[in-house]
N, C-alpha and C. Protein backbone atom coordinates (compact mmCIF):
# COMPACT_ATOMS: atom_id res chain seq x y z
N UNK A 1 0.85 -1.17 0.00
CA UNK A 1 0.00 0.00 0.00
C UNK A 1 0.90 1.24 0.00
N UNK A 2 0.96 2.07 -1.01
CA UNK A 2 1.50 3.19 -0.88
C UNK A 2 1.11 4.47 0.37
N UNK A 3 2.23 5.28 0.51
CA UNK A 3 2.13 6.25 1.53
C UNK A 3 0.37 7.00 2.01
N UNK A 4 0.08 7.72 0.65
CA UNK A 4 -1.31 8.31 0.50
C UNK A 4 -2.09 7.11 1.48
N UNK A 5 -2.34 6.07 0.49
CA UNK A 5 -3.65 5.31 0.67
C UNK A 5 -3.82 4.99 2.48
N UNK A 6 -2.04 4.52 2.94
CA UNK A 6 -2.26 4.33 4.06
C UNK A 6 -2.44 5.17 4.96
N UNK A 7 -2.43 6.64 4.75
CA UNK A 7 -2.76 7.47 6.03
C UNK A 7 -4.02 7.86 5.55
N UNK A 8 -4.94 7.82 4.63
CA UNK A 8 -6.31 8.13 4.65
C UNK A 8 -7.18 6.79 4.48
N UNK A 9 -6.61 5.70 5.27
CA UNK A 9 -7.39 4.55 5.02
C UNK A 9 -8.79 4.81 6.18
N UNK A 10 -8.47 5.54 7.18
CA UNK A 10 -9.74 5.36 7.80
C UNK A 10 -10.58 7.06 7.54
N UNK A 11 -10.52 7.51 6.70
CA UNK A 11 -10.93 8.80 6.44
C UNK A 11 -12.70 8.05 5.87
N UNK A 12 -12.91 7.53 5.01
CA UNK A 12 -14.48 7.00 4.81
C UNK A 12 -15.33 6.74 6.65
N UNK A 13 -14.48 6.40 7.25
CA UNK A 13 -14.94 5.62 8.46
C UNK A 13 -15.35 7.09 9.35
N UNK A 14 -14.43 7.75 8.71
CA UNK A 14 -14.76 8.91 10.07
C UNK A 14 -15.51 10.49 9.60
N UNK A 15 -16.38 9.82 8.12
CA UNK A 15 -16.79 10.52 7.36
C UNK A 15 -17.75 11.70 8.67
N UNK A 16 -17.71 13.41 8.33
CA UNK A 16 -17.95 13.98 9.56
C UNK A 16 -17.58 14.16 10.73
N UNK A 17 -16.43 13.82 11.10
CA UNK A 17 -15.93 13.38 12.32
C UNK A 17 -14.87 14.05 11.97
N UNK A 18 -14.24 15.24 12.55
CA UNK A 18 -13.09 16.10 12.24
C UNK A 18 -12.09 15.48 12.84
N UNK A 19 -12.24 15.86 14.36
CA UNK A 19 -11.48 15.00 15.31
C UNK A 19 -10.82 13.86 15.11
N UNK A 20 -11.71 13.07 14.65
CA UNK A 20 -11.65 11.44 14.62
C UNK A 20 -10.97 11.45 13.45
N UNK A 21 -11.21 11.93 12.33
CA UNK A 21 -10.08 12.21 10.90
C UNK A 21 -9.22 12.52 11.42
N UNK A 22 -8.77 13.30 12.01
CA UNK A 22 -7.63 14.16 12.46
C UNK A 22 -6.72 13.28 13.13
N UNK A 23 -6.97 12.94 14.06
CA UNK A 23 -6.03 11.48 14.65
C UNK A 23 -5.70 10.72 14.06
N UNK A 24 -6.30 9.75 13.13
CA UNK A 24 -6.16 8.83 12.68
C UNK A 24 -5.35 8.88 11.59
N UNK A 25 -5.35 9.73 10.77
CA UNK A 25 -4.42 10.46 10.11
C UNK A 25 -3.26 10.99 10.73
N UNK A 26 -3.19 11.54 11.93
CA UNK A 26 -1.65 11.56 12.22
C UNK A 26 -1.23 10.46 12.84
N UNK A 27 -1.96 9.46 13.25
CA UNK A 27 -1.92 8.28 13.73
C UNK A 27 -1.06 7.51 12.28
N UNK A 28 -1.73 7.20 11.72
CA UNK A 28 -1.08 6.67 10.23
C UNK A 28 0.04 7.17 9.77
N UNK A 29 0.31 8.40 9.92
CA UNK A 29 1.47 9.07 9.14
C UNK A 29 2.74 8.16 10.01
N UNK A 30 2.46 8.59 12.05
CA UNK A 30 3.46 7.85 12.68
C UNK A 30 3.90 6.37 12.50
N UNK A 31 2.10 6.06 12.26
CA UNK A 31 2.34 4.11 11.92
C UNK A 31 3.41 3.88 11.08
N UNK A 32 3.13 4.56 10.07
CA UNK A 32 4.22 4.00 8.59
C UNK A 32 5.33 3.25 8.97
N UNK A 33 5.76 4.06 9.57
CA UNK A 33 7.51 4.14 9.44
C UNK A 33 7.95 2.92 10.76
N UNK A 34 6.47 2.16 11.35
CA UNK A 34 6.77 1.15 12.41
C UNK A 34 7.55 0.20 12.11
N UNK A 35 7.41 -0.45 10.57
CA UNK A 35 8.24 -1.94 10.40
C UNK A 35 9.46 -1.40 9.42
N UNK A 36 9.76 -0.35 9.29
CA UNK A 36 11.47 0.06 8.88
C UNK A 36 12.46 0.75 9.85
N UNK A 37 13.30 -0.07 10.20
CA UNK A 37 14.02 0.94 10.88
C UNK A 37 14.69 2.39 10.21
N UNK A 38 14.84 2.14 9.01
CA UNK A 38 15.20 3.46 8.43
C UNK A 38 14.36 4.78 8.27
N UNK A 39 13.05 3.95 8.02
CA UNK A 39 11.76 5.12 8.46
C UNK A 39 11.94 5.54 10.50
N UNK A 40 11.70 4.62 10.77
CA UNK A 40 11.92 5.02 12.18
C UNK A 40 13.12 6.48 12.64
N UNK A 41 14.03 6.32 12.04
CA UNK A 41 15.18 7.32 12.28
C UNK A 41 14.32 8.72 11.63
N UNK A 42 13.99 8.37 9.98
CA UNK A 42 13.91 9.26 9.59
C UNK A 42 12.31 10.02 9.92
N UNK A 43 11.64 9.21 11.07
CA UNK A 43 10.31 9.76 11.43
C UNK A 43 10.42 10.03 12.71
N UNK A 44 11.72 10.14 13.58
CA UNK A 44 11.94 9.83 14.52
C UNK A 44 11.12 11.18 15.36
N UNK A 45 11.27 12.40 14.64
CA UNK A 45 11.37 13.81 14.99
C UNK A 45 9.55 14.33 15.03
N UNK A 46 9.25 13.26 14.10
CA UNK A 46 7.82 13.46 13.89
C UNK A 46 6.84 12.82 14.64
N UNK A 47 7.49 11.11 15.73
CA UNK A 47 6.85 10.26 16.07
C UNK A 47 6.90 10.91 17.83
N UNK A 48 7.74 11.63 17.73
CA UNK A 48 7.32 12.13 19.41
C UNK A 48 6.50 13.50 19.31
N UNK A 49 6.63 14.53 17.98
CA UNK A 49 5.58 15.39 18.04
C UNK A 49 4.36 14.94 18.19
N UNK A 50 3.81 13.37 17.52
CA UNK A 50 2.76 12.87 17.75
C UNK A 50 2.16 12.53 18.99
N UNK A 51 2.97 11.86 19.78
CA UNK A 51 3.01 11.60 20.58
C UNK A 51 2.75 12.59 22.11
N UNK A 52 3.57 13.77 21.66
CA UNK A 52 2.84 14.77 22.55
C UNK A 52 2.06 15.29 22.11
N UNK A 53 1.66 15.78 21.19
CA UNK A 53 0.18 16.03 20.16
C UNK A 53 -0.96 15.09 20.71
N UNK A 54 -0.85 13.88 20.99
CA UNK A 54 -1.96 12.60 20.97
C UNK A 54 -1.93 12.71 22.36
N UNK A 55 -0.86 12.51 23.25
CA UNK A 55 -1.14 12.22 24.87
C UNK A 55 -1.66 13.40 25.51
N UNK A 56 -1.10 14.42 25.12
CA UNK A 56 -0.85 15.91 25.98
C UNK A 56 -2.26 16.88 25.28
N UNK A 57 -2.29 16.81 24.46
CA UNK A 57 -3.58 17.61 24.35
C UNK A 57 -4.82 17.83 23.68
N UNK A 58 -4.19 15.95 23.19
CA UNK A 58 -5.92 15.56 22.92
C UNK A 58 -6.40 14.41 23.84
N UNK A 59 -5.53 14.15 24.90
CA UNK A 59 -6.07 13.16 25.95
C UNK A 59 -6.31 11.60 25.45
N UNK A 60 -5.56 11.20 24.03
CA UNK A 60 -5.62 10.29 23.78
C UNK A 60 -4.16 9.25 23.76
N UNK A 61 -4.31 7.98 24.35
CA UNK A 61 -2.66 7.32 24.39
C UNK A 61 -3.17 6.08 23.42
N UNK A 62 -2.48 6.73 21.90
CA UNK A 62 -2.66 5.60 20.71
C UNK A 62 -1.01 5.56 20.12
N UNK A 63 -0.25 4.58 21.01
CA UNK A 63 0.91 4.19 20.54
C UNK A 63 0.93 4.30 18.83
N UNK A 64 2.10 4.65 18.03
CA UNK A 64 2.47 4.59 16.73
C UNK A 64 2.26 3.13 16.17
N UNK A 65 3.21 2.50 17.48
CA UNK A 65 3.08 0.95 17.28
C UNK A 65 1.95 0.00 17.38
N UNK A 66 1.02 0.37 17.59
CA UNK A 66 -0.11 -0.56 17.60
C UNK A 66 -0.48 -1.22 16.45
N UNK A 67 -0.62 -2.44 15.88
CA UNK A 67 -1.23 -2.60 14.46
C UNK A 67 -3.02 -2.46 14.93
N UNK A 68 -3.19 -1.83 13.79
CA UNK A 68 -5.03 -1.51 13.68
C UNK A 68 -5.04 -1.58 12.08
N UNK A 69 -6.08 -2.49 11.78
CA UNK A 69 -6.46 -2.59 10.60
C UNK A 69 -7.24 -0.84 9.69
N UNK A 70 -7.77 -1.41 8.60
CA UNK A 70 -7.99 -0.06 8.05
C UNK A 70 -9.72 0.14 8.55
N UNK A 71 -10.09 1.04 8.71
CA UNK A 71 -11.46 1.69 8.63
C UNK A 71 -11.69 1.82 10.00
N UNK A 72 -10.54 2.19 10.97
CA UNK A 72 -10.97 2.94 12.48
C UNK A 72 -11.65 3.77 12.78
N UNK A 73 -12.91 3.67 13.71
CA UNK A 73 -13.71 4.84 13.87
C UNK A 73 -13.63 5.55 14.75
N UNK A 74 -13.04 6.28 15.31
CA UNK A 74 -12.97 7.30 16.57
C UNK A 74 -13.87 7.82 16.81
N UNK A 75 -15.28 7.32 17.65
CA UNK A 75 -16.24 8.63 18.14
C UNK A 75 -15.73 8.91 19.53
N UNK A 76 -15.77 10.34 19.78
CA UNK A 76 -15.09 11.09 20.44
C UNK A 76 -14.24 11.44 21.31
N UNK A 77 -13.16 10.99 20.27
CA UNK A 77 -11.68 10.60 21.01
C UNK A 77 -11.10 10.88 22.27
N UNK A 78 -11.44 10.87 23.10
CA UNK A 78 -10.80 11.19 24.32
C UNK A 78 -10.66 10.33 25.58
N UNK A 79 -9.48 10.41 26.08
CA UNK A 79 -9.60 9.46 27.53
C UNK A 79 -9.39 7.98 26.94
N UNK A 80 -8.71 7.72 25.58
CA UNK A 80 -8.83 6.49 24.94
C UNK A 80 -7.26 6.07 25.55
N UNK A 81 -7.21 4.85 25.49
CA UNK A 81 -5.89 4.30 26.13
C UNK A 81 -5.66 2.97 25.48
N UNK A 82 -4.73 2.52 24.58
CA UNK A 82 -4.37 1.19 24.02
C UNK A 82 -2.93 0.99 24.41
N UNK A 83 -2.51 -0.01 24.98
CA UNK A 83 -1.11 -0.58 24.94
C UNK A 83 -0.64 -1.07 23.54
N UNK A 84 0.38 -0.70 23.06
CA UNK A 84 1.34 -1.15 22.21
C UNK A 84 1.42 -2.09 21.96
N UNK A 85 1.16 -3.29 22.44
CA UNK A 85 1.30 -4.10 21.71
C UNK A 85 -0.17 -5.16 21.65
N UNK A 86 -1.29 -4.46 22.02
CA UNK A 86 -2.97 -4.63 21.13
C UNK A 86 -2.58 -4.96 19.81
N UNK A 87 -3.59 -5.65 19.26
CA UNK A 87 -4.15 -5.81 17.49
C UNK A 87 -4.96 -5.58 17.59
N UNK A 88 -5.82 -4.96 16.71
CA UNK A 88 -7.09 -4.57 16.12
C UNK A 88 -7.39 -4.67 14.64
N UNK A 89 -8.93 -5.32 14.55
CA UNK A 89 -8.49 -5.78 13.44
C UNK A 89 -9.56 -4.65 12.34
N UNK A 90 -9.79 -4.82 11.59
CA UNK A 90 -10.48 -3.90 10.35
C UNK A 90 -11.53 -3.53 10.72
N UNK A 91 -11.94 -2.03 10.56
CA UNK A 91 -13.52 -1.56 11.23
C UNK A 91 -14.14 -1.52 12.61
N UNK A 92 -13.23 -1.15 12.91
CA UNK A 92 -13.01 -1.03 14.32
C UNK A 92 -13.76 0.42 14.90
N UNK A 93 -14.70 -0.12 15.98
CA UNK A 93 -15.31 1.32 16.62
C UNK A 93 -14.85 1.27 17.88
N UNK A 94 -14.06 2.44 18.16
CA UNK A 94 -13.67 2.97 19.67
C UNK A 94 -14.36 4.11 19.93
N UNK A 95 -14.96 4.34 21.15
CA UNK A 95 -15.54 5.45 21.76
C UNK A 95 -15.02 6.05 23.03
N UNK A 96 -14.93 6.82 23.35
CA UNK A 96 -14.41 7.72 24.41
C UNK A 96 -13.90 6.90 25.63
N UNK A 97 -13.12 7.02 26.66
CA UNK A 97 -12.77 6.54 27.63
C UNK A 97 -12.63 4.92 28.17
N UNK A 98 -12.27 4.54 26.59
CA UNK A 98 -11.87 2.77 26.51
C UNK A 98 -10.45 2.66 26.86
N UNK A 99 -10.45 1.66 27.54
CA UNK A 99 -8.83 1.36 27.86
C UNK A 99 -8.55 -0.59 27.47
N UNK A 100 -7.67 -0.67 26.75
CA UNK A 100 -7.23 -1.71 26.13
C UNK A 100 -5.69 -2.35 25.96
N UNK A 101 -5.84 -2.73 26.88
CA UNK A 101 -4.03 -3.50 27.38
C UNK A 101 -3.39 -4.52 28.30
N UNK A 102 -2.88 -4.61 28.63
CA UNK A 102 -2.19 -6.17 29.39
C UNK A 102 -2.85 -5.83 30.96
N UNK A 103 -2.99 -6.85 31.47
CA UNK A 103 -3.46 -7.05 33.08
C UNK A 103 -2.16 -6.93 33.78
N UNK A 104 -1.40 -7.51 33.33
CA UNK A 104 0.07 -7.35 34.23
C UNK A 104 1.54 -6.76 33.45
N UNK A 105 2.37 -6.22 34.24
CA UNK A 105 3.24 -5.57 33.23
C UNK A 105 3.52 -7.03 32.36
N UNK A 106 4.63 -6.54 31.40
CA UNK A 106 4.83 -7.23 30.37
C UNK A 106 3.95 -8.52 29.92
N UNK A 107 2.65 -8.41 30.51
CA UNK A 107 1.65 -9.54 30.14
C UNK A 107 1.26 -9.02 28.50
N UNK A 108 0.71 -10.18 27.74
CA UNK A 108 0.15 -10.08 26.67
C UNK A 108 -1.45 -9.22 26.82
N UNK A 109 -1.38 -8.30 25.20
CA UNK A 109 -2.58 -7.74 25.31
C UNK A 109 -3.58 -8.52 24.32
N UNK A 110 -4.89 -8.19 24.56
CA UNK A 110 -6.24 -8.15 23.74
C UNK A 110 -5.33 -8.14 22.11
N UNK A 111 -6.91 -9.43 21.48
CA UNK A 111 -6.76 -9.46 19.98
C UNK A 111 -8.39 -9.16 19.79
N UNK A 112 -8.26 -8.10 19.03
CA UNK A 112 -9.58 -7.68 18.69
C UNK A 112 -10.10 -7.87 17.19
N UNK A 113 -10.94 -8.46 16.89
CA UNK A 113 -11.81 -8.94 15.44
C UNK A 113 -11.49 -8.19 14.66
N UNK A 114 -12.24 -8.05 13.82
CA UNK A 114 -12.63 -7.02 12.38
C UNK A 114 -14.20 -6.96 12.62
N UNK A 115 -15.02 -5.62 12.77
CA UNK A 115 -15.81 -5.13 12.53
C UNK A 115 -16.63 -5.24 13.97
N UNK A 116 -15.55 -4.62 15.24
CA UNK A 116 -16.02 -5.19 16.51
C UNK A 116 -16.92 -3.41 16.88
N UNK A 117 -17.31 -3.52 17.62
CA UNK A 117 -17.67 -2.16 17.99
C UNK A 117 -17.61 -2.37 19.90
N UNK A 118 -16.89 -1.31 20.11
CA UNK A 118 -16.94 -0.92 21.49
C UNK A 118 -17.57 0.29 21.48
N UNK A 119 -18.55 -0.24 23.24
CA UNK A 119 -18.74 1.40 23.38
C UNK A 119 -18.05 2.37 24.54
N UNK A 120 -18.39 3.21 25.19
CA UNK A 120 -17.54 3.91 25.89
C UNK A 120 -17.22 3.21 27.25
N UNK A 121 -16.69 3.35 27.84
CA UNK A 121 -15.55 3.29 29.49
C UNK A 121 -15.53 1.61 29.73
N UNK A 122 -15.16 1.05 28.21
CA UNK A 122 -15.31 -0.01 28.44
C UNK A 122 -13.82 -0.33 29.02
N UNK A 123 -13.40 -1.41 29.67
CA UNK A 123 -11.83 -2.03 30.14
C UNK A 123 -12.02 -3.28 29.02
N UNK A 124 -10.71 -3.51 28.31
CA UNK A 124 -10.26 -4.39 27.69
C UNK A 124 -9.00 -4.91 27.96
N UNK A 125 -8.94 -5.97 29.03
CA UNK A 125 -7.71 -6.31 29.80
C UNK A 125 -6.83 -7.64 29.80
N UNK A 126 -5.74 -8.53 29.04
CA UNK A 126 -5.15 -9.28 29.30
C UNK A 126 -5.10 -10.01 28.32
N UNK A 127 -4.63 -11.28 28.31
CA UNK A 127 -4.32 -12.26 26.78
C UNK A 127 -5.85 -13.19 26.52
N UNK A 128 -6.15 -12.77 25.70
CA UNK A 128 -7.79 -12.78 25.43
C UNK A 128 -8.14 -12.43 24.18
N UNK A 129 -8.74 -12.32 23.29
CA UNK A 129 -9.21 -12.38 21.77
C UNK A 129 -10.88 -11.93 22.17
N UNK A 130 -11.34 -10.72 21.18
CA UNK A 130 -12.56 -10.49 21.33
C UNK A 130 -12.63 -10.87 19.44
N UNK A 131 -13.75 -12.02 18.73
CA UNK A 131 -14.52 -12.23 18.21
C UNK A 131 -14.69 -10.86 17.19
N UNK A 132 -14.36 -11.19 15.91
CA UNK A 132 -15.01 -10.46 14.56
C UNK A 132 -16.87 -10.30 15.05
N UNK A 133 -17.00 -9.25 14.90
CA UNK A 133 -18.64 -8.87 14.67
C UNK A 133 -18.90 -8.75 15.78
N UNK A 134 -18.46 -8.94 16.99
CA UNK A 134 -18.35 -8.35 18.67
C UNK A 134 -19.13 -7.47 18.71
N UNK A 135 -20.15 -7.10 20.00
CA UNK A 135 -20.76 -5.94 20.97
C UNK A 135 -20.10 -6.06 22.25
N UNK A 136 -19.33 -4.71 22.54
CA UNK A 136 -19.45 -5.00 23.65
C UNK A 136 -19.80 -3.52 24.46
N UNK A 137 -20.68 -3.79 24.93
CA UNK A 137 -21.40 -2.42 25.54
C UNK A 137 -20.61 -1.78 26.98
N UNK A 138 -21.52 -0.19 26.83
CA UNK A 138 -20.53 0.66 27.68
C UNK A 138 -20.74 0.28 29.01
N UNK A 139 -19.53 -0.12 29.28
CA UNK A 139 -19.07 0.43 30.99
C UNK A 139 -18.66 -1.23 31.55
N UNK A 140 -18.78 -1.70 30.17
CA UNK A 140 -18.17 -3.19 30.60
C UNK A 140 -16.81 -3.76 30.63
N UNK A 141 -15.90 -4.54 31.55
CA UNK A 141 -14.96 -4.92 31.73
C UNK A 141 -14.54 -6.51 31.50
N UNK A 142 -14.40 -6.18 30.32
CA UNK A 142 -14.17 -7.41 29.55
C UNK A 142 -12.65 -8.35 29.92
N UNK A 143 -12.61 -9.48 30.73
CA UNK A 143 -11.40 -10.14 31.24
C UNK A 143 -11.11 -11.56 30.95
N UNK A 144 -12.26 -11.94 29.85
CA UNK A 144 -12.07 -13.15 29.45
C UNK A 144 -12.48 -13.57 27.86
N UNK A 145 -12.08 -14.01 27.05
CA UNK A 145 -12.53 -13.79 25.60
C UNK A 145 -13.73 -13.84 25.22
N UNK A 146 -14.03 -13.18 23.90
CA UNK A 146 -15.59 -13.10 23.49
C UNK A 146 -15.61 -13.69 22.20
N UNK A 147 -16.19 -14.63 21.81
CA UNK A 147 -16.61 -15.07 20.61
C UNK A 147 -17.24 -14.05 19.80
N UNK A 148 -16.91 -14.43 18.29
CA UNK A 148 -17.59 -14.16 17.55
C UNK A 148 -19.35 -13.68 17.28
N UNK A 149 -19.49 -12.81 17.18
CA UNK A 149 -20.95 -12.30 16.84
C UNK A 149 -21.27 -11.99 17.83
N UNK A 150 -20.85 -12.08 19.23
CA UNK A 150 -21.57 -11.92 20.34
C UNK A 150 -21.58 -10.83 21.40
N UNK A 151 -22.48 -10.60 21.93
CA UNK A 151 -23.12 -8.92 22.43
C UNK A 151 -22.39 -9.31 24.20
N UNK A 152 -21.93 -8.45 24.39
CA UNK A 152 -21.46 -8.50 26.05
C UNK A 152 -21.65 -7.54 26.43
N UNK A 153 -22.05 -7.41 28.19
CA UNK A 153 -22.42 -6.09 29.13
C UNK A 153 -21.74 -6.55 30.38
N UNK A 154 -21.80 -5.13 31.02
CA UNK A 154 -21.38 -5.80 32.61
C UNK A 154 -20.08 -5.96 32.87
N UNK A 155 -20.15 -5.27 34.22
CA UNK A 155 -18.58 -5.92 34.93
C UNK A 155 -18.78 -7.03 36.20
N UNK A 156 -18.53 -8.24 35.22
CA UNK A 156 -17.27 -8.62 34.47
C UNK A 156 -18.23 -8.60 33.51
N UNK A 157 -18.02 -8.46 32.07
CA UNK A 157 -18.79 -8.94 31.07
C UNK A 157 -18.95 -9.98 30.98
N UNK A 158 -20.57 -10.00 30.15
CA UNK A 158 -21.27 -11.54 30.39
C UNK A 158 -21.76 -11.69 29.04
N UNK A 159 -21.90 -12.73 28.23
CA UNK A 159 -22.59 -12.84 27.00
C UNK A 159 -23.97 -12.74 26.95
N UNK A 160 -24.97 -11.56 26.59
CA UNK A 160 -26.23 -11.40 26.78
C UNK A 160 -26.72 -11.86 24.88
N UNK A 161 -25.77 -11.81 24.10
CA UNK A 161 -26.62 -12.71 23.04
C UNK A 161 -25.36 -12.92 22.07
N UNK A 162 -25.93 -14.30 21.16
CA UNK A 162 -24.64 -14.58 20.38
C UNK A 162 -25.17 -14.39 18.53
């Protein structure tokens, strides 16, 4: 995939959504340069402007390094938190004040589907796989994997339909 395509891959997704364009796009620009080290040097200057740009004053912590498939939706980015080394997979909806990362230091994080939708202050915590076509509704603390197609609520989250 050339340069262009990959930093406006989630621009359809966030059709109206300034904000949510806006990140994801400088989100992408930093991604690029993740699997070259020669990009790395030469993005080096640009990947910590992001970085304080993303942590410091838009309240969002979206590592460069994260792989996220294409068509991310950001509704209203803030208070969002992913560990570095998450997957996410294509069509992905994040909403405000989700946090998604290892239970223990250097523990493994969350593998997330393609076409999952989270909603807001959800916890996504530990070595666990959430299911392509996933619900998992707000304010739930998800600590054990979710199959495919299936709707979860509640802390701890519980499967309310598959």
């Amino acid at each position: 995939m050339n340069f262009f395509a990959f930093v406006v891959q989630d621009w359809r997704s966030n059709k109206g959504n300034f904000k949510g364009r806006f990140l994801c796009f400088f989100f992408r620009v930093a991604n690029y340069s993740k699997n070259s080290p020669t990009l790395r040097v030469i993005f080096f200057p640009y990947n910590i402007l992001y970085k304080v740009f993303a942590e410091f004053f838009m309240g969002v912590e979206l590592p460069y390094r994260v792989t996220i498939g294409g068509g991310l939706h950001l509704y209203h980015a803030h208070g969002l938190v992913l560990n570095a080394d998450c997957v996410l997979g294509s069509n992905v909806v994040l909403r405000h004040c989700t946090t998604i990362g290892n239970a223990r230091p250097n523990g493994n994080s969350p593998i997330i589907g393609s076409n999952v939708e989270i909603g807001s202050n959800v916890v996504i915590i530990g070595d666990i796989s959430v299911g392509d076509g996933a619900v998992i509704g707000a304010g739930s603390v998800v600590v054990k994997s979710v199959p495919a197609n299936a709707v979860v609520v509640g802390n701890p989250a519980r499967i309310v339909r598959r």
